[in-house]
PDB file of N, CA and C in Angstrom:
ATOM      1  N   UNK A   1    -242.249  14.271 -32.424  1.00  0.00           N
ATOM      2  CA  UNK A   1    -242.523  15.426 -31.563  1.00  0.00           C
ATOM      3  C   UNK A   1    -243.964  15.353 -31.034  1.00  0.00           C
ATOM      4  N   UNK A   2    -244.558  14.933 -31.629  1.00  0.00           N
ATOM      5  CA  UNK A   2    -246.203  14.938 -31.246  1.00  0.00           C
ATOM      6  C   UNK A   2    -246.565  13.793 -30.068  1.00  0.00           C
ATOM      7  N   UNK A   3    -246.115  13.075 -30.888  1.00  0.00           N
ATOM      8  CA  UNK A   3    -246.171  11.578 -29.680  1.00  0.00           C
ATOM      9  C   UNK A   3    -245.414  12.021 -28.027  1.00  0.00           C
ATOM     10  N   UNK A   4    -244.114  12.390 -28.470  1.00  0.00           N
ATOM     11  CA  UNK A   4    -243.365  12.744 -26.964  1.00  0.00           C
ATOM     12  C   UNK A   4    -244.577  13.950 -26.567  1.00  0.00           C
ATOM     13  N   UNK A   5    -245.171  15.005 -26.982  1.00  0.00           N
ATOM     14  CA  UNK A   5    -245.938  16.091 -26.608  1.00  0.00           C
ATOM     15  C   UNK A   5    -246.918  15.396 -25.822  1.00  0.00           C
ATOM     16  N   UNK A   6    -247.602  14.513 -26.610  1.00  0.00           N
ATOM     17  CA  UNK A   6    -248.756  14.072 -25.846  1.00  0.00           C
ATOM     18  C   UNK A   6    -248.381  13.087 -24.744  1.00  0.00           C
ATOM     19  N   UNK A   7    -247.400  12.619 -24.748  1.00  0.00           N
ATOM     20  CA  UNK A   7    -247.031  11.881 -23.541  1.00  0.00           C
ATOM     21  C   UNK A   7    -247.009  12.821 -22.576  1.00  0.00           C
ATOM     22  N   UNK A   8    -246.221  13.627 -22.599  1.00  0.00           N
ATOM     23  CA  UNK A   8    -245.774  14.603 -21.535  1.00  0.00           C
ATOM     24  C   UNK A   8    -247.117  15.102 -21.229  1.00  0.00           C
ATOM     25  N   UNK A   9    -247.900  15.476 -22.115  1.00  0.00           N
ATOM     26  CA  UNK A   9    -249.223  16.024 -21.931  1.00  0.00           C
ATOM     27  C   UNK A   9    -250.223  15.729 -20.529  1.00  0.00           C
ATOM     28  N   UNK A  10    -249.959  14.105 -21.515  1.00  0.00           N
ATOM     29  CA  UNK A  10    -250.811  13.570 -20.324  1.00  0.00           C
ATOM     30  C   UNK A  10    -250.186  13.642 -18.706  1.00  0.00           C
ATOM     31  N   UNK A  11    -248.717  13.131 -18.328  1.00  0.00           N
ATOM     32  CA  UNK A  11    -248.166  13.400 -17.226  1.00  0.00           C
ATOM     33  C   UNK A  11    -249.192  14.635 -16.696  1.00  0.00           C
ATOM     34  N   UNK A  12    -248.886  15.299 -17.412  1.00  0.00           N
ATOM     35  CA  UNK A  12    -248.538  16.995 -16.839  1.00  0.00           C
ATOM     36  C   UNK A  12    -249.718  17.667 -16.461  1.00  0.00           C
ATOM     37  N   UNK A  13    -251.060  16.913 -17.294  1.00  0.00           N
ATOM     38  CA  UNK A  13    -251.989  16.981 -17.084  1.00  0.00           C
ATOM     39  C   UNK A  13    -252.647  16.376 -15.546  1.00  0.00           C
ATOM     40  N   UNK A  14    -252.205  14.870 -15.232  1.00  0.00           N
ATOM     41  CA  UNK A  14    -252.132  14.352 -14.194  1.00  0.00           C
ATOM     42  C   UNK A  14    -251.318  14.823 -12.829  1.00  0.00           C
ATOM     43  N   UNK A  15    -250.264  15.299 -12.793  1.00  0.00           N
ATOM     44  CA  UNK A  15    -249.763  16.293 -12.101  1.00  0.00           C
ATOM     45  C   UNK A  15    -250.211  17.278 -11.452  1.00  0.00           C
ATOM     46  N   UNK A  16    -251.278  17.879 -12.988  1.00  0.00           N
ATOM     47  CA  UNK A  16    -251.717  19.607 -12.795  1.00  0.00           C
ATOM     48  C   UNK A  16    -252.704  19.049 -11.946  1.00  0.00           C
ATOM     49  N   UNK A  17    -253.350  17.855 -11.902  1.00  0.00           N
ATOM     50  CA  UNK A  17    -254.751  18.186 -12.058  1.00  0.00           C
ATOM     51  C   UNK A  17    -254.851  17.504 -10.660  1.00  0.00           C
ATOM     52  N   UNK A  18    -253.977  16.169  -9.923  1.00  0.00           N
ATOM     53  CA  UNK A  18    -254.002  16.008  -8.539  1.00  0.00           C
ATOM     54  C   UNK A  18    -253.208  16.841  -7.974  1.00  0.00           C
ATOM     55  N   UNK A  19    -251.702  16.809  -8.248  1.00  0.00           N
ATOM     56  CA  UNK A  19    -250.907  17.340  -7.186  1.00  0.00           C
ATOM     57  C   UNK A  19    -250.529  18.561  -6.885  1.00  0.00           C
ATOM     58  N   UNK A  20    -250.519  19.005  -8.726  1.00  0.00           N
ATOM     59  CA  UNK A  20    -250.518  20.760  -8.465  1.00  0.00           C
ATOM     60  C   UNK A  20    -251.785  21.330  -8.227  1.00  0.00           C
ATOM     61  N   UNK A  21    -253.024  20.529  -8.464  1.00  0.00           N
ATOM     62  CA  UNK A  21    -254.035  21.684  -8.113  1.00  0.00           C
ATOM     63  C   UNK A  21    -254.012  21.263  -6.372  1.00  0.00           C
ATOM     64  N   UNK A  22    -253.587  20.586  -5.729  1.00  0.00           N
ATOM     65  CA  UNK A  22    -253.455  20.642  -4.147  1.00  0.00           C
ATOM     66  C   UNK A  22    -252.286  21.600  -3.796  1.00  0.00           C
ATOM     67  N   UNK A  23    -250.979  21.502  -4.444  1.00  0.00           N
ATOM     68  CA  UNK A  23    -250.228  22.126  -3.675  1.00  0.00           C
ATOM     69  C   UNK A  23    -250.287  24.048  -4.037  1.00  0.00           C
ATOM     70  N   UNK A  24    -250.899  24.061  -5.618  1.00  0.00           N
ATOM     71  CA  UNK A  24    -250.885  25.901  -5.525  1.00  0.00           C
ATOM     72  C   UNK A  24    -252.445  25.582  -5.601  1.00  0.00           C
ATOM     73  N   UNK A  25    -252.686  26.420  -4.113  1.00  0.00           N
ATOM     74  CA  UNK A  25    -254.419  26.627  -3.936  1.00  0.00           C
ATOM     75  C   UNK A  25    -254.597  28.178  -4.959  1.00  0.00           C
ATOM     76  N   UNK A  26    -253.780  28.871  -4.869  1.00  0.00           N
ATOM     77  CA  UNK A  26    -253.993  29.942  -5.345  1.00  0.00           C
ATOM     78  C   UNK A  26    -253.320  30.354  -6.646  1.00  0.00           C
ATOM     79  N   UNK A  27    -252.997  30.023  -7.854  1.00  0.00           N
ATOM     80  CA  UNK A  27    -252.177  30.037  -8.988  1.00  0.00           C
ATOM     81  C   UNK A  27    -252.443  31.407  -9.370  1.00  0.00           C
ATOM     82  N   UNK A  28    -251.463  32.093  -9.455  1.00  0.00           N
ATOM     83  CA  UNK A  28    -251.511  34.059  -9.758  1.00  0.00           C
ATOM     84  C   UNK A  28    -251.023  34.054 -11.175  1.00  0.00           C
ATOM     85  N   UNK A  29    -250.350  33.095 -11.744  1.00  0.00           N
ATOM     86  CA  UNK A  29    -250.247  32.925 -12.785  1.00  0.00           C
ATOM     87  C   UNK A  29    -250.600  31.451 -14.044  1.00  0.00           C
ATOM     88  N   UNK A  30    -251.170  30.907 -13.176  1.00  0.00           N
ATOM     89  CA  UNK A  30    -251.441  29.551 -13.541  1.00  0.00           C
ATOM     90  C   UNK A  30    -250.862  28.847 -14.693  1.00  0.00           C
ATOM     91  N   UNK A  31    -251.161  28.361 -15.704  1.00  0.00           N
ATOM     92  CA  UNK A  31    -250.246  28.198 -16.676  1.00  0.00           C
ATOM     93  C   UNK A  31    -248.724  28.823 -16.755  1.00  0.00           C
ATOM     94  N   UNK A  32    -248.648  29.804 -17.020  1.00  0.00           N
ATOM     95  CA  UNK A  32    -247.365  30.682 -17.017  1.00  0.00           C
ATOM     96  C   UNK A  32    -246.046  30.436 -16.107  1.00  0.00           C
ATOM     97  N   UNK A  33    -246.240  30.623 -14.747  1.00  0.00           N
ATOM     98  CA  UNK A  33    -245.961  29.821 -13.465  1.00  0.00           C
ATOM     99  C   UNK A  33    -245.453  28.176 -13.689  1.00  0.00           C
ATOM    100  N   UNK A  34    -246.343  27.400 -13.620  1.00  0.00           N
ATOM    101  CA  UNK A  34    -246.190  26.092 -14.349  1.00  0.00           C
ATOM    102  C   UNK A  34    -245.233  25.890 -15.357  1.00  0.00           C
ATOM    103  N   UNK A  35    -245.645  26.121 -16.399  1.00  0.00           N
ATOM    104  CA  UNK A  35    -244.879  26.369 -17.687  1.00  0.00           C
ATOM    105  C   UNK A  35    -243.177  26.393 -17.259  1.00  0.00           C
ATOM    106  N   UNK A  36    -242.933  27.783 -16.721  1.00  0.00           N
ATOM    107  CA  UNK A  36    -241.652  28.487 -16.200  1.00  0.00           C
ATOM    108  C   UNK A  36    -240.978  27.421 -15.402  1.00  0.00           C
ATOM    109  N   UNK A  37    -241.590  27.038 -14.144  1.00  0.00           N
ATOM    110  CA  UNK A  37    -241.046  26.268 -13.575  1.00  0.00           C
ATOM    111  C   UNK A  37    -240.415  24.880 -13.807  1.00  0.00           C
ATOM    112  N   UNK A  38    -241.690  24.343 -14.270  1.00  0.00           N
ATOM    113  CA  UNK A  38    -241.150  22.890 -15.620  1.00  0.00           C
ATOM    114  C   UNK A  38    -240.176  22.839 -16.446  1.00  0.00           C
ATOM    115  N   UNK A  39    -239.829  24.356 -17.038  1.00  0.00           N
ATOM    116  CA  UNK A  39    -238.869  24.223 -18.147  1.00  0.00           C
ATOM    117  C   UNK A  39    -237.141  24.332 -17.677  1.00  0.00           C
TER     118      UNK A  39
END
């Protein structure tokens, strides 16, 4: 569980951090939002 966590981590981190921080300029819920949608 830890290993798959941190894999995903990192993705998700890389994701958040080019593509989602370009495509939501404005996050009203940031995490939460994210989170929801991913799952």
């Amino acid at each position: 569980m830890a290993i798959s966590f941190n894999k995903r981590n990192k993705i998700v981190k890389d994701l958040f951090s080019n593509k989602y921080r370009k495509r939501i300029v404005k996050p009203k819920k940031g995490k939460g939002s994210f989170k929801r949608k991913k799952t």
